[in-house]
C-alpha atoms as a PDB file:
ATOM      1  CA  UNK A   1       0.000   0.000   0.000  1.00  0.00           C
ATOM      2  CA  UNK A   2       1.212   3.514  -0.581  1.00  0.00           C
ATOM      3  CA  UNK A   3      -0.218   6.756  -0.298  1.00  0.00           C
ATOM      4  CA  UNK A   4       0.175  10.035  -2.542  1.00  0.00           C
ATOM      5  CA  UNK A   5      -0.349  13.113  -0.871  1.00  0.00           C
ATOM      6  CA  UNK A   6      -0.915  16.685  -3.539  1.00  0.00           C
ATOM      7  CA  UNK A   7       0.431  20.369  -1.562  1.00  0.00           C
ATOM      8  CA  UNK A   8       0.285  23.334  -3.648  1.00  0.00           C
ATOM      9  CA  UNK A   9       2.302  25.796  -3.523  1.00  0.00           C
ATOM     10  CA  UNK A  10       1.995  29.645  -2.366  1.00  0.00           C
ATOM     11  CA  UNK A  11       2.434  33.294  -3.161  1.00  0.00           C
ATOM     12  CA  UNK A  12       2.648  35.912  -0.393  1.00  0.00           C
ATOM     13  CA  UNK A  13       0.257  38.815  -0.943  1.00  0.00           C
ATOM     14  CA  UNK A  14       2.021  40.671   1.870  1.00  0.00           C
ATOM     15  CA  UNK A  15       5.190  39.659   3.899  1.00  0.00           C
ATOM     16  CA  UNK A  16       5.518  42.974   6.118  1.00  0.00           C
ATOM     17  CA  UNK A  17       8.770  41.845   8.293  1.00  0.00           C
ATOM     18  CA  UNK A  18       9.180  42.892  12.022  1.00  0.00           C
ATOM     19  CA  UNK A  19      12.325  43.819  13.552  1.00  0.00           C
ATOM     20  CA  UNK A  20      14.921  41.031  14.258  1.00  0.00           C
ATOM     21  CA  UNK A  21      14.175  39.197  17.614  1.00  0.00           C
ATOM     22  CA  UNK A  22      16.727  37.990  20.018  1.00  0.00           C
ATOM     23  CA  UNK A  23      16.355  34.236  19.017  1.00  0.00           C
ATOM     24  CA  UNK A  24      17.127  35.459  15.299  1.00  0.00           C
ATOM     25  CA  UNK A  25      13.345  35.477  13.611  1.00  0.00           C
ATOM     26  CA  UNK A  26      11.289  38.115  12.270  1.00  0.00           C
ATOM     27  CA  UNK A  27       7.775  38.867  13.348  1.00  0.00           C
ATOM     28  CA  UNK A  28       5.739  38.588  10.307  1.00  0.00           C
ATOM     29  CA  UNK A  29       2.279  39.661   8.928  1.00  0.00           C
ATOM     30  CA  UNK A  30       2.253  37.197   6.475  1.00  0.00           C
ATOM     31  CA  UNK A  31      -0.580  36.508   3.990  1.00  0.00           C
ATOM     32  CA  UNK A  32      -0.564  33.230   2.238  1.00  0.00           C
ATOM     33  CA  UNK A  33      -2.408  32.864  -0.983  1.00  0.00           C
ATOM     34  CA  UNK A  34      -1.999  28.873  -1.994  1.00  0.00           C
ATOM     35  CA  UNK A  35      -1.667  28.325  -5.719  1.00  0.00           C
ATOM     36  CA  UNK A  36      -2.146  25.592  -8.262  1.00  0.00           C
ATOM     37  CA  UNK A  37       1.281  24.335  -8.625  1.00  0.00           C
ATOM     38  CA  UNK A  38       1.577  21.232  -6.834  1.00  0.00           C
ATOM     39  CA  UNK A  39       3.832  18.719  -5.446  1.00  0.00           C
ATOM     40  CA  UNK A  40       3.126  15.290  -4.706  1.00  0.00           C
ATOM     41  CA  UNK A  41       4.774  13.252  -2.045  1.00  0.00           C
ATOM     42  CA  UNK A  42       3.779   9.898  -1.693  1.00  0.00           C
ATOM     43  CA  UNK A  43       4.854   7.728   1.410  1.00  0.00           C
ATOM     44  CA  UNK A  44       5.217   3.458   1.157  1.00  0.00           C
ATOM     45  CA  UNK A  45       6.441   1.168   3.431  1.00  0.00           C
ATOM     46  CA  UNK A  46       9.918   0.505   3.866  1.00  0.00           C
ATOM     47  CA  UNK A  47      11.925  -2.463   5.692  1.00  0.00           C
ATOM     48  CA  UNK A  48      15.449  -0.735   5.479  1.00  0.00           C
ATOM     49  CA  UNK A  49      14.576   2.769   7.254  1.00  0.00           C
ATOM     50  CA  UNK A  50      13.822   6.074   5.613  1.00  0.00           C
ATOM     51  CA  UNK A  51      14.968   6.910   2.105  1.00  0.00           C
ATOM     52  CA  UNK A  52      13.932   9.888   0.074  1.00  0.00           C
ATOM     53  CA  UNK A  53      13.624   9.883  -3.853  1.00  0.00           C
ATOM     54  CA  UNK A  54      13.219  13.046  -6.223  1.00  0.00           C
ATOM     55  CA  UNK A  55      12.249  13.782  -9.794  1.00  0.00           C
ATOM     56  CA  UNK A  56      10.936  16.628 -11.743  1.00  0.00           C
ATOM     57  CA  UNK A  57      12.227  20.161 -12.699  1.00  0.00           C
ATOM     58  CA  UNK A  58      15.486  20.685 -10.296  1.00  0.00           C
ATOM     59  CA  UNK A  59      15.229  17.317  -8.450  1.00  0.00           C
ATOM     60  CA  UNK A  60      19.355  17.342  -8.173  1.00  0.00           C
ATOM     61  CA  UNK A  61      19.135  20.425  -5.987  1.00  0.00           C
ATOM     62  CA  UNK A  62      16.124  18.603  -3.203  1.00  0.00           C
ATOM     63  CA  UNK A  63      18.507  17.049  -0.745  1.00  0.00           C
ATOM     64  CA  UNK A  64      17.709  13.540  -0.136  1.00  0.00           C
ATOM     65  CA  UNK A  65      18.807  13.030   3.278  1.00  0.00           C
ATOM     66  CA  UNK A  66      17.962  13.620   6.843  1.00  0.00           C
ATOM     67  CA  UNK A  67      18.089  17.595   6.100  1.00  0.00           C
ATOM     68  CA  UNK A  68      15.277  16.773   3.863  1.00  0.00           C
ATOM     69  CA  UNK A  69      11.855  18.548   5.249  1.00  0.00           C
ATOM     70  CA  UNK A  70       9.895  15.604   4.164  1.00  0.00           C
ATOM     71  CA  UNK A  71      12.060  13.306   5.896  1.00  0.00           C
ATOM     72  CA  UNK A  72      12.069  15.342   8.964  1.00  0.00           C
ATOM     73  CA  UNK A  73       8.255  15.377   9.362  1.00  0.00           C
ATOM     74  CA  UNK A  74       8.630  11.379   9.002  1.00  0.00           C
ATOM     75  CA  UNK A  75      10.787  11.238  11.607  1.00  0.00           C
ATOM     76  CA  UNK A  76       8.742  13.539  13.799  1.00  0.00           C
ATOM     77  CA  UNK A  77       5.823  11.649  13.360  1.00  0.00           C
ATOM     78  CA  UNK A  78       7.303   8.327  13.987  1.00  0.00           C
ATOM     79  CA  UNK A  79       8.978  10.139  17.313  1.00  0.00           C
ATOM     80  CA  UNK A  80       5.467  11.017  18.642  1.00  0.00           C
ATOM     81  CA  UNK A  81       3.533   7.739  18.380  1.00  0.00           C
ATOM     82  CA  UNK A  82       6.793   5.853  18.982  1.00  0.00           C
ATOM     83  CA  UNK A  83       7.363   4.054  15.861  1.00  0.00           C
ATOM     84  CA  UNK A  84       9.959   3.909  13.731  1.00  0.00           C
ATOM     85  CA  UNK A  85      10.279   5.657  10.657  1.00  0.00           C
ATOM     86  CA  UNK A  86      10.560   3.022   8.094  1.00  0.00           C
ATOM     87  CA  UNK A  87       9.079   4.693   5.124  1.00  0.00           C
ATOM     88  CA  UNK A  88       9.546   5.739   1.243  1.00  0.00           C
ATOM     89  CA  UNK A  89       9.245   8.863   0.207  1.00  0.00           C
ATOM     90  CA  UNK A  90       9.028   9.871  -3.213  1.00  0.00           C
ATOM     91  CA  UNK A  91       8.490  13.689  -4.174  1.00  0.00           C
ATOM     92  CA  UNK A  92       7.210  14.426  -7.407  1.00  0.00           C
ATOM     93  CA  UNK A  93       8.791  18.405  -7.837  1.00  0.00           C
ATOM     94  CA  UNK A  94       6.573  20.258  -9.649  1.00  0.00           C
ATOM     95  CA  UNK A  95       6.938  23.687  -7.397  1.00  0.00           C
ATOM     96  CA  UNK A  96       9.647  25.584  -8.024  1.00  0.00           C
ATOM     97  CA  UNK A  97      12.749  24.435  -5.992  1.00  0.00           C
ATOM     98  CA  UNK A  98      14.513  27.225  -3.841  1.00  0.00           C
ATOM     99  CA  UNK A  99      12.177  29.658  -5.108  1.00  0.00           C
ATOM    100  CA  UNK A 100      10.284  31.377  -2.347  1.00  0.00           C
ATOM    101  CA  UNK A 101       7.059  29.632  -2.893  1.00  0.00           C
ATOM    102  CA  UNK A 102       7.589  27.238  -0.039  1.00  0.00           C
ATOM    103  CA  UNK A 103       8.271  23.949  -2.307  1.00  0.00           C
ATOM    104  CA  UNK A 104      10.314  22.309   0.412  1.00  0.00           C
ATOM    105  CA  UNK A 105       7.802  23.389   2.956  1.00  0.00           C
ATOM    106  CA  UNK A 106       5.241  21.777   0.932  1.00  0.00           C
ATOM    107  CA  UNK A 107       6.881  18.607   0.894  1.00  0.00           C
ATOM    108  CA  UNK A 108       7.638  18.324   4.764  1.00  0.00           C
ATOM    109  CA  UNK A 109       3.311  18.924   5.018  1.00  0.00           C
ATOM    110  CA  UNK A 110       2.826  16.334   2.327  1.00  0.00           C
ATOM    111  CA  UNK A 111       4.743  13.823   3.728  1.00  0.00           C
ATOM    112  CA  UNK A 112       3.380  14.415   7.418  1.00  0.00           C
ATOM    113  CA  UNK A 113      -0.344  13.799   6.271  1.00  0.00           C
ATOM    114  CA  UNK A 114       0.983  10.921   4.033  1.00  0.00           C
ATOM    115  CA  UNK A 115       2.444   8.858   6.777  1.00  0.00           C
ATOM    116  CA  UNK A 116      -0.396   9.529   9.160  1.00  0.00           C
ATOM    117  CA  UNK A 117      -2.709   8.123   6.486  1.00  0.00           C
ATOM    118  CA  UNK A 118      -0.002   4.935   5.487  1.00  0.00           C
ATOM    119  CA  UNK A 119       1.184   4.543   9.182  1.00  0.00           C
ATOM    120  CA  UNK A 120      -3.299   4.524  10.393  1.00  0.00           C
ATOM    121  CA  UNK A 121      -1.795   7.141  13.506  1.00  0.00           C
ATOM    122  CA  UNK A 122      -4.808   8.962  13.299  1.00  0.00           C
ATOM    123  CA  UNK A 123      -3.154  12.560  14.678  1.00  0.00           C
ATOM    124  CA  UNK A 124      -5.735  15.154  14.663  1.00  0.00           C
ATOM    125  CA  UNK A 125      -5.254  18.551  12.674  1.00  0.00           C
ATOM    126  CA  UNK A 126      -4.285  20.388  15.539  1.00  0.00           C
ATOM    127  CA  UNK A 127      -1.737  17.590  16.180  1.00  0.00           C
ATOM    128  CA  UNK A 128      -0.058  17.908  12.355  1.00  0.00           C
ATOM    129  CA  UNK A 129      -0.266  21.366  12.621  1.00  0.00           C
ATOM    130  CA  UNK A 130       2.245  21.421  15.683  1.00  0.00           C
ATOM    131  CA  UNK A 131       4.559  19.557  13.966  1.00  0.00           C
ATOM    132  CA  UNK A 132       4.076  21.473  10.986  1.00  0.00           C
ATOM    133  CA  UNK A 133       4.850  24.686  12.953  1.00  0.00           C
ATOM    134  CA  UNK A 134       8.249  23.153  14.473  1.00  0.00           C
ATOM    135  CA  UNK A 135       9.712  22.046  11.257  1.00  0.00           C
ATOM    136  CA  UNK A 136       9.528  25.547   9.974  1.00  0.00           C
ATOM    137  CA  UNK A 137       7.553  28.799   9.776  1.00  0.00           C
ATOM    138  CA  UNK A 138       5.546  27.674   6.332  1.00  0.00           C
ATOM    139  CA  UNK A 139       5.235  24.313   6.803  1.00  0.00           C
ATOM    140  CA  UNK A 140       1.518  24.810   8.906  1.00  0.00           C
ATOM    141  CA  UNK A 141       0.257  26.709   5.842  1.00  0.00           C
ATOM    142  CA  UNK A 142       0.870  24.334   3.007  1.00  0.00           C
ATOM    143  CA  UNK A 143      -1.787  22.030   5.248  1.00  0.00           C
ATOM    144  CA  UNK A 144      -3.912  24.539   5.631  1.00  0.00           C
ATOM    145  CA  UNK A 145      -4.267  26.015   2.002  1.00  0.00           C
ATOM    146  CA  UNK A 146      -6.471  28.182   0.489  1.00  0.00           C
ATOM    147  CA  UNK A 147      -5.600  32.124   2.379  1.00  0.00           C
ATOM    148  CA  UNK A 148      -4.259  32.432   5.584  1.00  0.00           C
ATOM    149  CA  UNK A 149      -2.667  35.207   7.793  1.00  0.00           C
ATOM    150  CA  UNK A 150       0.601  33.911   9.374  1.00  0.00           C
ATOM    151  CA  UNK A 151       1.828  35.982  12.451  1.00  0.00           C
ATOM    152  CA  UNK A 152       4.292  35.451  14.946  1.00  0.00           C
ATOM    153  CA  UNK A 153       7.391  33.914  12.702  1.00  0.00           C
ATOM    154  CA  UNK A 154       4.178  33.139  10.429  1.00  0.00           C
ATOM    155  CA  UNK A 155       3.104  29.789  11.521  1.00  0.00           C
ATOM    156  CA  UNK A 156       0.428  31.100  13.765  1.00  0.00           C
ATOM    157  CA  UNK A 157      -2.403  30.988  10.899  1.00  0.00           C
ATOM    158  CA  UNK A 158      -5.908  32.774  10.652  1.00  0.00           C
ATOM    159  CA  UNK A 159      -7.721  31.524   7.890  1.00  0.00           C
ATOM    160  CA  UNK A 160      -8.932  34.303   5.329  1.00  0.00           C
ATOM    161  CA  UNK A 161     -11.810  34.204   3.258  1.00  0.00           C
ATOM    162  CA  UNK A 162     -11.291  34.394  -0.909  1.00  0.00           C
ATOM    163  CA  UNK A 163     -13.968  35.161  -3.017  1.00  0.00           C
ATOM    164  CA  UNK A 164     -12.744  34.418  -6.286  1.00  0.00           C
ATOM    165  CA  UNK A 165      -9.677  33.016  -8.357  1.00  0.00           C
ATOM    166  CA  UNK A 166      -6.922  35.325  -8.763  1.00  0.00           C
ATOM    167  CA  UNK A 167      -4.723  34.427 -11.999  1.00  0.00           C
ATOM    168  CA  UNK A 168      -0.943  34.340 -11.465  1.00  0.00           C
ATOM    169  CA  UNK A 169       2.058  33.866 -13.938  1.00  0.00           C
ATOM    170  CA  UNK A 170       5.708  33.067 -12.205  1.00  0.00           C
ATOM    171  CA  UNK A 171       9.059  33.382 -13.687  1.00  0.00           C
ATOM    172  CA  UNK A 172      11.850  31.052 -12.436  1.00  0.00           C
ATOM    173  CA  UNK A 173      15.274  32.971 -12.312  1.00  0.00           C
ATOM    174  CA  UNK A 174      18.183  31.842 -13.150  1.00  0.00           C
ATOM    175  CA  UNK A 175      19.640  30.646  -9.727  1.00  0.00           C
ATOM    176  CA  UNK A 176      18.685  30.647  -6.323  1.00  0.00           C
ATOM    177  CA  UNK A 177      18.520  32.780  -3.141  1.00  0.00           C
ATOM    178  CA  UNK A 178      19.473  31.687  -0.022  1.00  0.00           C
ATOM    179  CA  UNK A 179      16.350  32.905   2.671  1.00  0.00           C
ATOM    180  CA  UNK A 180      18.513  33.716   5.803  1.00  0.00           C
ATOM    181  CA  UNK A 181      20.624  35.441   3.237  1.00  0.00           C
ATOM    182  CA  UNK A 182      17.661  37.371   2.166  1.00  0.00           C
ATOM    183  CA  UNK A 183      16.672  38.487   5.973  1.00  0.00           C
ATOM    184  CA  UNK A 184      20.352  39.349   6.757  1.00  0.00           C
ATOM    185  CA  UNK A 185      20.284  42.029   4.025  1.00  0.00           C
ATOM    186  CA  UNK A 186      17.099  42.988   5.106  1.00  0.00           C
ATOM    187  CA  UNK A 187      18.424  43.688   8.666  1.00  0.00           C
ATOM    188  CA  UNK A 188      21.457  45.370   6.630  1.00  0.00           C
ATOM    189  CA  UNK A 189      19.031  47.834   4.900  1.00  0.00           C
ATOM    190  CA  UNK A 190      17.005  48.117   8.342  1.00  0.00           C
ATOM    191  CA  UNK A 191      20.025  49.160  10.356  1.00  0.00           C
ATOM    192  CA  UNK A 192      19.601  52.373  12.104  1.00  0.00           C
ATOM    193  CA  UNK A 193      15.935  53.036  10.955  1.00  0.00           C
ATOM    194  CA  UNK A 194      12.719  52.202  13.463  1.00  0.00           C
ATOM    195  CA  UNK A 195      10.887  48.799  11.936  1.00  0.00           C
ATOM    196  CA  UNK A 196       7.178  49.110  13.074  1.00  0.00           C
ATOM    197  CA  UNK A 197       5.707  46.437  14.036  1.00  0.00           C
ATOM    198  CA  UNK A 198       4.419  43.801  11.602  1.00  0.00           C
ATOM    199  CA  UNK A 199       0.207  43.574  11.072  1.00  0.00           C
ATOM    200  CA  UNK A 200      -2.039  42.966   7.951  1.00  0.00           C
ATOM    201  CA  UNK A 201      -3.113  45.479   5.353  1.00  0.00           C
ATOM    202  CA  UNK A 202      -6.771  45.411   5.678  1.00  0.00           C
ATOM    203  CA  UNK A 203      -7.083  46.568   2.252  1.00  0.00           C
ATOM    204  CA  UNK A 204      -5.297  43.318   1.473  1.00  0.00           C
ATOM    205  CA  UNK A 205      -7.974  40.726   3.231  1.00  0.00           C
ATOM    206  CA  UNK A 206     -10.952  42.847   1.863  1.00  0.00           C
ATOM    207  CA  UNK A 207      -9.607  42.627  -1.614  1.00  0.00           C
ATOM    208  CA  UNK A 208      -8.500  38.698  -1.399  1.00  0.00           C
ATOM    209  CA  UNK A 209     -12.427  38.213   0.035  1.00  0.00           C
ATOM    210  CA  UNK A 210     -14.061  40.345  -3.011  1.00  0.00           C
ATOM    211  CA  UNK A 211     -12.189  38.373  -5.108  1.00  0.00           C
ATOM    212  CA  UNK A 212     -10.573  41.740  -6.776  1.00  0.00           C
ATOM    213  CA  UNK A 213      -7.970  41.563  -8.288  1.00  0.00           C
ATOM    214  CA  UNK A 214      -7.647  45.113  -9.456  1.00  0.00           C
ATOM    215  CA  UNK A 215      -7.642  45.939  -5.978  1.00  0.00           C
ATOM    216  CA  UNK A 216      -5.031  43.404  -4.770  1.00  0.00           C
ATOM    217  CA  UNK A 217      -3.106  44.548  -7.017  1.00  0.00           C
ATOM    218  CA  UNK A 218      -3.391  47.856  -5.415  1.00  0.00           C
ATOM    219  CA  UNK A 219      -2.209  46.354  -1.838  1.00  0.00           C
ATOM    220  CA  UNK A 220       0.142  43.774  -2.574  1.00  0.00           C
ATOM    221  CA  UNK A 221       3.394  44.702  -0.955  1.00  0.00           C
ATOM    222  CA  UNK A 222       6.406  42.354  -0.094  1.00  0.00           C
ATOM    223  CA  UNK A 223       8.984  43.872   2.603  1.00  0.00           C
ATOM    224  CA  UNK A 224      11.956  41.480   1.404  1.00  0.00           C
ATOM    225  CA  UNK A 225      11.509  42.765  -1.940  1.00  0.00           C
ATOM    226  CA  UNK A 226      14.513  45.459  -1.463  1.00  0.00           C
ATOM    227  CA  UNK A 227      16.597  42.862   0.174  1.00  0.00           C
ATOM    228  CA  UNK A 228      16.075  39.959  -2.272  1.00  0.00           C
ATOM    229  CA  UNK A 229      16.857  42.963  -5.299  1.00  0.00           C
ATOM    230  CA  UNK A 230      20.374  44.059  -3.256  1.00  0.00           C
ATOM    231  CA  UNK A 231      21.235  40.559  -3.296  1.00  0.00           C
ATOM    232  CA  UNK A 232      20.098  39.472  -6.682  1.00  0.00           C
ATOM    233  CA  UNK A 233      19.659  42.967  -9.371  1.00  0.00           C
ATOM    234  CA  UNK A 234      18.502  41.556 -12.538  1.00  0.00           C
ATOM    235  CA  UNK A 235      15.067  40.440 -11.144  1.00  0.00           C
ATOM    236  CA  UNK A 236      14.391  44.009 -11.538  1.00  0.00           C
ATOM    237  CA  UNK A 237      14.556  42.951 -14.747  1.00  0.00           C
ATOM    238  CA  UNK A 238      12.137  40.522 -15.143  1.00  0.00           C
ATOM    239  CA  UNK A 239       9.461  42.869 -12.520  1.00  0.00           C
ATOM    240  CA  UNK A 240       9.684  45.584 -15.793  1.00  0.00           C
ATOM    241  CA  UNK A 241       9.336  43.222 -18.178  1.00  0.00           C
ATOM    242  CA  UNK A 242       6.343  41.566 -16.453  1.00  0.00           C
ATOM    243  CA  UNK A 243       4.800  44.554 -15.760  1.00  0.00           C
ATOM    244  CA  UNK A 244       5.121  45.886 -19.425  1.00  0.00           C
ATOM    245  CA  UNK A 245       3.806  43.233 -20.686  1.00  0.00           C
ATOM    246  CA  UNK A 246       0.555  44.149 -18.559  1.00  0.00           C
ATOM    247  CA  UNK A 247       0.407  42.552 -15.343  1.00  0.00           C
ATOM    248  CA  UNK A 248      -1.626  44.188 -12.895  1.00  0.00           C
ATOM    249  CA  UNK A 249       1.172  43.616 -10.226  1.00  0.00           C
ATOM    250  CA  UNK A 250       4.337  42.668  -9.953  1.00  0.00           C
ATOM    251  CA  UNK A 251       6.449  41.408  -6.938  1.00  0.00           C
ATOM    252  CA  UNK A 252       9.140  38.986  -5.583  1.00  0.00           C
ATOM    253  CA  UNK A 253       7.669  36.248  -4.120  1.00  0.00           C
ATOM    254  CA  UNK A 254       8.804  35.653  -0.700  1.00  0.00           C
ATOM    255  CA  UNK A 255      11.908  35.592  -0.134  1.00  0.00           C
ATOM    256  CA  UNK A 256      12.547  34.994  -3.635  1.00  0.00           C
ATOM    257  CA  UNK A 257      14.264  34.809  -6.502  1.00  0.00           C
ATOM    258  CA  UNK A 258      10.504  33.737  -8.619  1.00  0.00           C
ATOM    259  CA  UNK A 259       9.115  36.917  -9.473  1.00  0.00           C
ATOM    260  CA  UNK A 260       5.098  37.096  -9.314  1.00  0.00           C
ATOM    261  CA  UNK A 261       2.631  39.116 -11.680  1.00  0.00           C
ATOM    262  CA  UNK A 262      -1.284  39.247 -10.765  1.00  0.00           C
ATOM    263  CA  UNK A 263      -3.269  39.147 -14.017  1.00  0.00           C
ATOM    264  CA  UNK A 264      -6.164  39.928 -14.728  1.00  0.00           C
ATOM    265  CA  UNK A 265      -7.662  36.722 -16.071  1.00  0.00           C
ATOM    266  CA  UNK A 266      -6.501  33.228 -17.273  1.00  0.00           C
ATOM    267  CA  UNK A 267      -5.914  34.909 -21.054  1.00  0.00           C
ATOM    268  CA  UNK A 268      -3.755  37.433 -19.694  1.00  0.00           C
ATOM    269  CA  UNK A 269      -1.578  35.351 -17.284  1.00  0.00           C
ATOM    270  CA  UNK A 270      -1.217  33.329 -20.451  1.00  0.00           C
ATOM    271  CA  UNK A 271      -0.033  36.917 -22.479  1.00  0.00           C
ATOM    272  CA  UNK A 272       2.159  37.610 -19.907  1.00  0.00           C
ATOM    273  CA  UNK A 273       3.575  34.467 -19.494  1.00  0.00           C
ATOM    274  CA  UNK A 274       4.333  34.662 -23.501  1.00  0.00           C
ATOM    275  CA  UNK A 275       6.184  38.013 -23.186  1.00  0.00           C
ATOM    276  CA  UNK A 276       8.126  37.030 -20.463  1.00  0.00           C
ATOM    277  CA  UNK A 277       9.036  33.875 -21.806  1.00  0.00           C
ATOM    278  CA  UNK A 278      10.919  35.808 -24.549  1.00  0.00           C
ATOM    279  CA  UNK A 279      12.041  38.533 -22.792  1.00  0.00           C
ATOM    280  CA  UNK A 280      15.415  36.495 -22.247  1.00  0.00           C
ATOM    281  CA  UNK A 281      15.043  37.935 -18.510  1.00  0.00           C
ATOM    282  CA  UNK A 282      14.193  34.144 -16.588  1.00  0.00           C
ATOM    283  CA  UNK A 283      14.787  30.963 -17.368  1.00  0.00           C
ATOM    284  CA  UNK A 284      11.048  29.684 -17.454  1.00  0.00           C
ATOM    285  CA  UNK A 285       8.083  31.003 -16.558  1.00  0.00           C
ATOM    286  CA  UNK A 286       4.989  29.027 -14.937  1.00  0.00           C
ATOM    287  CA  UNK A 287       1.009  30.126 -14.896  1.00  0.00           C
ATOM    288  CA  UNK A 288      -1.405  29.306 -11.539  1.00  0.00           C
ATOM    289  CA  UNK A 289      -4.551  30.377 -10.175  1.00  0.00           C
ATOM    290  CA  UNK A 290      -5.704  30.520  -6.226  1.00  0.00           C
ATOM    291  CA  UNK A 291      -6.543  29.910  -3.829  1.00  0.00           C
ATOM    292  CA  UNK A 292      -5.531  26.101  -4.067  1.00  0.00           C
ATOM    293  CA  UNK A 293      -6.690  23.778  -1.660  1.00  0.00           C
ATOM    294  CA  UNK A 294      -3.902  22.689   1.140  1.00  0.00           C
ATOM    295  CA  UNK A 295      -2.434  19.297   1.100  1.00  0.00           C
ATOM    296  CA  UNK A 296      -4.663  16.371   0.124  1.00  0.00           C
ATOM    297  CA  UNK A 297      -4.447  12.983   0.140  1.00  0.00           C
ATOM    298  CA  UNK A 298      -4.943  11.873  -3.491  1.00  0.00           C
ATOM    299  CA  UNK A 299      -4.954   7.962  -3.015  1.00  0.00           C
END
């Protein structure tokens, strides 16, 4: 028996970012929009201990060992109902991989709800979504899906209502971006100035529940933006192509390097997608809608 678990991944609609704390995180207002690029991690039994496969766009660059999110939530599952964590876990990479749209957080959700289905442990959501929450500070939200505010590091989630699709296109850059790299330049560019403190753009929730995207595109703001553009310039590039080409908005996503564009429909994500394609600014370029539904077990 196996089971296949689908986790999509996300876009952040606003990342405002607090001040550094003493134990090295940010405080976040972070607003999670899931989107309909997916992963799929599916978890079988195994009689020699835990192993991690990969394919798919990147798959060389998704570590297969312990450091592995995926096999980290196996282990932490096994360690709570003590059993061990004999399991296979294959990840089918369809998310962009060290692109700040939570792929490897994805796969560390996937795989948690996948071995509490194949292992019968029965943990409750509350449960997963503590273990979610200590493997890392996106992990809760690809369970939850859909829209979500994230506050304290941003794995305290509020779930946000969405009242329509919202069209996305995404162009992959040429290399990564490391995301404690990102917030180190962002405490570089901080130094010496007051950071208020972090909290959602109301303008943000009430345009994600109309299910505007004209007016998202109005609100959409990204505070590691400046950071991720010290660190890596030419995605300025690609954010002025994208947003020649007609996008309503255009933005890093998380802590990048994908860039993001909000379109207005599914024929002009596809447009945009087109002109950025041949712009000669990103290596490829992906189109999604949201808000996706959180992981699922497929099988």
């Amino acid at each position: 028996m196996s089971v296949t678990v689908r986790v999509p991944a996300k876009v952040n609609v606003q990342l405002a970012v607090g001040a550094a704390r003493p134990d090295g995180f940010h405080d976040l207002a972070n607003v999670f929009l899931a989107v309909s690029l997916y992963d799929e991690i599916t978890a079988a039994p195994a009689a020699d201990g835990l192993r991690v496969t990969c394919e798919g766009p990147d798959a060389d660059q998704v570590p297969l060992d312990r450091t592995n999110l995926a096999a980290r939530a196996a282990e932490a599952l096994a360690a709570r109902y003590g059993r061990a964590p004999d399991v296979h876990l294959h990840i089918a990479k369809d998310i962009p991989v060290a692109g700040g749209m939570a792929g490897g957080s994805a796969d560390g959700a996937g795989a948690l709800l996948a071995c509490d289905a194949l292992w019968g442990t029965g943990a409750g959501r509350d449960e997963l979504l503590d273990i979610c929450a200590e493997l890392g500070s996106d992990v809760p939200f690809s369970l939850v899906g859909g829209a979500a505010l994230g506050t304290g590091r941003g794995e305290k989630l509020t779930e946000l209502e969405v009242g329509g699709d919202f069209h996305w296109v995404f162009a992959l850059a040429a290399r990564g971006l490391s995301t404690p790299a990102v917030y180190r330049a962002f405490d570089r560019l901080a130094e010496g100035r007051d950071i208020p403190e972090p909290v959602a753009d109301q303008a943000v929730l009430d345009a994600l529940a109309k299910g505007d995207a004209a007016a998202l595109a109005v609100a959409v703001t990204n505070d590691l933006q400046p950071a991720a553009l010290s660190l890596y310039p030419e995605l300025g590039d690609t954010l002025a192509a994208g947003r020649a080409a007609g996008a309503l908005a255009a933005l890093v996503s998380g802590s990048g390097p994908t860039t993001a564009f909000l379109a207005t429909d599914a024929k002009s994500a596809s447009d945009i997608a087109g002109v950025l394609r041949a712009s000669g600014t990103c290596r490829d370029v992906r189109t999604a809608a949201g808000a996706a539904a959180g992981a699922t077990v497929l099988d």
